[in-house]
N, C-alpha and C. Protein backbone atom coordinates (compact mmCIF):
# COMPACT_ATOMS: atom_id res chain seq x y z
N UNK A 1 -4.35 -15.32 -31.05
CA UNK A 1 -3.29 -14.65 -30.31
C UNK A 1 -3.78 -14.32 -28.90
N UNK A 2 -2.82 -14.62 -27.87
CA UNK A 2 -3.44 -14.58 -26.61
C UNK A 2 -3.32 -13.11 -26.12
N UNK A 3 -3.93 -12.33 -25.31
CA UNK A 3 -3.99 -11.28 -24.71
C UNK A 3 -3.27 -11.10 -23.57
N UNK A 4 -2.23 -10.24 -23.72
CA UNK A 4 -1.23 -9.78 -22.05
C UNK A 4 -1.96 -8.90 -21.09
N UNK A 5 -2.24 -9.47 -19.85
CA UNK A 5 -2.91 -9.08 -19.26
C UNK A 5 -1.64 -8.58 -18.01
N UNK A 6 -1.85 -7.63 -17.75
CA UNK A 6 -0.96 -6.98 -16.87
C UNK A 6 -1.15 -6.74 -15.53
N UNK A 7 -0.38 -7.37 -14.49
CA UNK A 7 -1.13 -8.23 -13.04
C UNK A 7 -0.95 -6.67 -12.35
N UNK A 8 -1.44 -5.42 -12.17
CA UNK A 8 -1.00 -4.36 -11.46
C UNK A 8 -1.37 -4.44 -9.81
N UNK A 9 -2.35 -5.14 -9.31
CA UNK A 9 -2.27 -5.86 -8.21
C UNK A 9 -1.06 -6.70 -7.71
N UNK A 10 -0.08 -7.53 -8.55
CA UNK A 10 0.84 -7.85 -8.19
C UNK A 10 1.99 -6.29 -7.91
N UNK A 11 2.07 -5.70 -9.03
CA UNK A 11 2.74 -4.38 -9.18
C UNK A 11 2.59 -3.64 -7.67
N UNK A 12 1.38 -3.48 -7.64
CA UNK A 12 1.34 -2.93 -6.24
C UNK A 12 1.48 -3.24 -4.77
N UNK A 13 1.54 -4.93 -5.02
CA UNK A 13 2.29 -5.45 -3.76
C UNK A 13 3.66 -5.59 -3.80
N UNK A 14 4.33 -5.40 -4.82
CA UNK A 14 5.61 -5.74 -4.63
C UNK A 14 5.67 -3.80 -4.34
N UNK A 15 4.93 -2.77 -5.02
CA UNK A 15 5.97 -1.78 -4.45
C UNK A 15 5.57 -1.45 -2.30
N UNK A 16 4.43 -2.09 -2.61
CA UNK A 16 4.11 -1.87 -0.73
C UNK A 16 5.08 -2.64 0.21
N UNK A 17 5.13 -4.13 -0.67
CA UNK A 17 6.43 -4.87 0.64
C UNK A 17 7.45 -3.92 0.45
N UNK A 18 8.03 -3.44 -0.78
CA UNK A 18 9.38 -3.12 -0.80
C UNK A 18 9.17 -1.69 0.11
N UNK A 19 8.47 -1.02 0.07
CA UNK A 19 8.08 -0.01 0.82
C UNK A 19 8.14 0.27 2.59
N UNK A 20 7.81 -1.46 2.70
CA UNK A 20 8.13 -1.86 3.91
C UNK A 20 9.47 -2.43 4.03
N UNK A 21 10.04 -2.70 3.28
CA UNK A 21 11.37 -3.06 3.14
C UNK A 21 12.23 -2.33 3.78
N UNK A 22 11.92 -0.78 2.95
CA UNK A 22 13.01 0.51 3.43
C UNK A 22 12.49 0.72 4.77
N UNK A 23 11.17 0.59 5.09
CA UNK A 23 10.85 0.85 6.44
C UNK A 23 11.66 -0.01 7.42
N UNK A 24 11.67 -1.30 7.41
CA UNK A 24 12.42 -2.19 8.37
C UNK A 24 13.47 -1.69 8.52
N UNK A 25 14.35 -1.49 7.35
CA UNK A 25 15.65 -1.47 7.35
C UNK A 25 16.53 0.02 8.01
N UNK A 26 15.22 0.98 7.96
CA UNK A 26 15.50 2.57 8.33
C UNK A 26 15.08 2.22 10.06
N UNK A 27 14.09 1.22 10.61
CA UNK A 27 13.95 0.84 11.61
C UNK A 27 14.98 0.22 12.57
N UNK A 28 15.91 -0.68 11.82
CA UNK A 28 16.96 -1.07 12.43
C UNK A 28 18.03 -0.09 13.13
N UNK A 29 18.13 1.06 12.80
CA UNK A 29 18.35 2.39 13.50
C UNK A 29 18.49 2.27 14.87
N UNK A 30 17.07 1.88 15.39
CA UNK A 30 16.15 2.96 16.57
C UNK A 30 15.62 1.38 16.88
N UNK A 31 16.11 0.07 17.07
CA UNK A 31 15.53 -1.15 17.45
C UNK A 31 17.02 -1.37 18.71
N UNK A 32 16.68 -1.53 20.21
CA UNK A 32 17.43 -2.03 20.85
C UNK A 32 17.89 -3.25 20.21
N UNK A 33 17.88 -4.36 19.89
CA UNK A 33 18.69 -5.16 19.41
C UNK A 33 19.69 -4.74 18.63
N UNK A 34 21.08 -5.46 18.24
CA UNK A 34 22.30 -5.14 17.50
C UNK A 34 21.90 -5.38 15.54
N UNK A 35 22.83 -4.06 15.15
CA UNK A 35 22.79 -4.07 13.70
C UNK A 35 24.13 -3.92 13.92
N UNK A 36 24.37 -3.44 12.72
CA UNK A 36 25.60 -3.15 11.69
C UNK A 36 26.06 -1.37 12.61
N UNK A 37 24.70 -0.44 12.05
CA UNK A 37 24.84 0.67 12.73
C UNK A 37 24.02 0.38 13.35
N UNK A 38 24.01 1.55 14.65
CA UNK A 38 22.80 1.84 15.72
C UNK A 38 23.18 3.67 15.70
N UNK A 39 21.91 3.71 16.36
CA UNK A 39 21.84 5.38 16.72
C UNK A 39 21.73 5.39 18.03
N UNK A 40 22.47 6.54 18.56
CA UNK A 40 22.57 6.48 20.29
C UNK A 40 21.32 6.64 21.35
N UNK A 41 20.13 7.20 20.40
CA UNK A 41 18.44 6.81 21.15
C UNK A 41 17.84 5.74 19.93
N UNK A 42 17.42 4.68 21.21
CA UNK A 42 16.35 3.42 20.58
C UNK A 42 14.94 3.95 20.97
N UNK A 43 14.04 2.93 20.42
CA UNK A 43 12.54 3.26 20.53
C UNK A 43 12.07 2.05 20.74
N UNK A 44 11.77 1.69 22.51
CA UNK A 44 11.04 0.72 23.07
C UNK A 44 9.73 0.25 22.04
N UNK A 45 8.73 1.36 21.86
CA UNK A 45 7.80 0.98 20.78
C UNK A 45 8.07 0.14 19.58
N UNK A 46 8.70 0.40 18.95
CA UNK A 46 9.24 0.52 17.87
C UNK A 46 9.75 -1.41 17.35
N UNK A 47 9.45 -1.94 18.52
CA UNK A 47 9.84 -3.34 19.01
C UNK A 47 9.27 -4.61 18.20
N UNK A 48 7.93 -3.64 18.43
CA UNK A 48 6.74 -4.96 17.80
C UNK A 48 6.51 -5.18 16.27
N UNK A 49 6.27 -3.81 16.00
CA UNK A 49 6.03 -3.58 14.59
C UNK A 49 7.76 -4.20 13.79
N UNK A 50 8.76 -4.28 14.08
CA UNK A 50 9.75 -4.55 13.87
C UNK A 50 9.98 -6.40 13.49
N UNK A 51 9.12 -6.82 15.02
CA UNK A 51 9.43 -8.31 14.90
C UNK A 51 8.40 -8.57 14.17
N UNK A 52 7.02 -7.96 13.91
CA UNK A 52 5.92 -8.44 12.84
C UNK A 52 6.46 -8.56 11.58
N UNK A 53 7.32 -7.13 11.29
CA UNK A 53 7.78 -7.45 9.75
C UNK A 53 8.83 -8.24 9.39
N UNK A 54 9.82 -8.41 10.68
CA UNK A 54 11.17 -9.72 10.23
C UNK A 54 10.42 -10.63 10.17
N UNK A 55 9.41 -11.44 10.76
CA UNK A 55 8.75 -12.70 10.47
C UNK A 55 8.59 -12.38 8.86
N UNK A 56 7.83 -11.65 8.32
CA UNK A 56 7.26 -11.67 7.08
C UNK A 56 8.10 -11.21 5.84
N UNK A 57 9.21 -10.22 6.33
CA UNK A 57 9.79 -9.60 5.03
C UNK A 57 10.18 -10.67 3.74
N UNK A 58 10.95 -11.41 4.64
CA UNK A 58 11.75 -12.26 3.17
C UNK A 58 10.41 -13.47 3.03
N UNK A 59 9.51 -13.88 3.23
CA UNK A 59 8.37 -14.93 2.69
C UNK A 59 7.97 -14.18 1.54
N UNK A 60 7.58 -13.24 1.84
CA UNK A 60 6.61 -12.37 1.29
C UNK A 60 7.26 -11.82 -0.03
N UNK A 61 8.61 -11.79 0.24
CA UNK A 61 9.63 -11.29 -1.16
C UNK A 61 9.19 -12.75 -2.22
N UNK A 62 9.51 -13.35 -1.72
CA UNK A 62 9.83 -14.81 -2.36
C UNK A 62 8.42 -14.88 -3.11
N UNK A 63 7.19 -15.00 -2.25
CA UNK A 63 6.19 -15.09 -2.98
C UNK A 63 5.68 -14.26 -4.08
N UNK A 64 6.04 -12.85 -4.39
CA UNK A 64 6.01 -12.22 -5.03
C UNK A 64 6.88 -12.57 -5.86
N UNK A 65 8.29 -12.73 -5.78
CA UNK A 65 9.23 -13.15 -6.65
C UNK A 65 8.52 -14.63 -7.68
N UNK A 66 7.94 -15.15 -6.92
CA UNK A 66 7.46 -16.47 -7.18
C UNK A 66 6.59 -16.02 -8.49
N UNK A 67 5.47 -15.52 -8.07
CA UNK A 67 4.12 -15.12 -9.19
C UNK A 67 4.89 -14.57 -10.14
N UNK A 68 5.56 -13.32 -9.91
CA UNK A 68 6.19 -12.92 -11.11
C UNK A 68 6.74 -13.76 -12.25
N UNK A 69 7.61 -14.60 -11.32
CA UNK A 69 8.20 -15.58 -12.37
C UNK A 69 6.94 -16.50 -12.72
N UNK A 70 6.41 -17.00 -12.88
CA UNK A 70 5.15 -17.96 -12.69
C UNK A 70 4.87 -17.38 -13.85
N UNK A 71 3.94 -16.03 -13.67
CA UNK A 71 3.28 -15.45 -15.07
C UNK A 71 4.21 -15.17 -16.11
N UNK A 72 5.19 -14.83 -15.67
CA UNK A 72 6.32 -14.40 -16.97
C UNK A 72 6.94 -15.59 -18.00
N UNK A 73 7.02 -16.62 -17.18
CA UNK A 73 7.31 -18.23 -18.04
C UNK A 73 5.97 -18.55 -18.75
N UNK A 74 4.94 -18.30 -18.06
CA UNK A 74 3.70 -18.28 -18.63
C UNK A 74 3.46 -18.51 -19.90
N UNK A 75 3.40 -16.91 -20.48
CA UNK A 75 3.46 -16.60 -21.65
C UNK A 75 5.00 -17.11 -22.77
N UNK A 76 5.43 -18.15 -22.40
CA UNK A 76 7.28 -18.24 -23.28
C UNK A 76 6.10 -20.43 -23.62
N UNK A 77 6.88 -20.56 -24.51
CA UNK A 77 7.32 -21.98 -24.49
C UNK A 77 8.38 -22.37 -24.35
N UNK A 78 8.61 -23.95 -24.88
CA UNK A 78 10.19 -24.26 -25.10
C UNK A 78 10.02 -24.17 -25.92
């Protein structure tokens, strides 16, 4: 009988992206570029760290999404 080994390194990257998730998305606020809402003061700073995480948010979902599924079929046959 094989042993379930429980990936909590994965666990903990998916709760840090998603963590950054709410961050982006509470960022879109206070980013001169156009959202949905805006708030009537933006944050020039606030610019970079913004475009670092749109490059990465949704890859980074996927790849996590990916392993998860990966190990979870893992353990199944047909």
């Amino acid at each position: 009988m094989e042993t379930k080994i429980r990936r909590y390194d994965l666990d903990w990257l998916r709760v840090i992206v998603f963590g950054l998730l709410i961050f982006y998305h509470v960022g879109m606020f206070f980013v001169p570029w156009g959202w949905h809402v805006k708030n009537n003061v933006t944050y020039d700073w606030l610019r970079w760290p913004m475009i670092f995480l749109n490059q990465w948010r949704l890859p980074i979902l996927f790849v996590i999404s990916g392993m998860g599924t990966y190990y979870a079929l893992g353990k199944r046959s047909l």
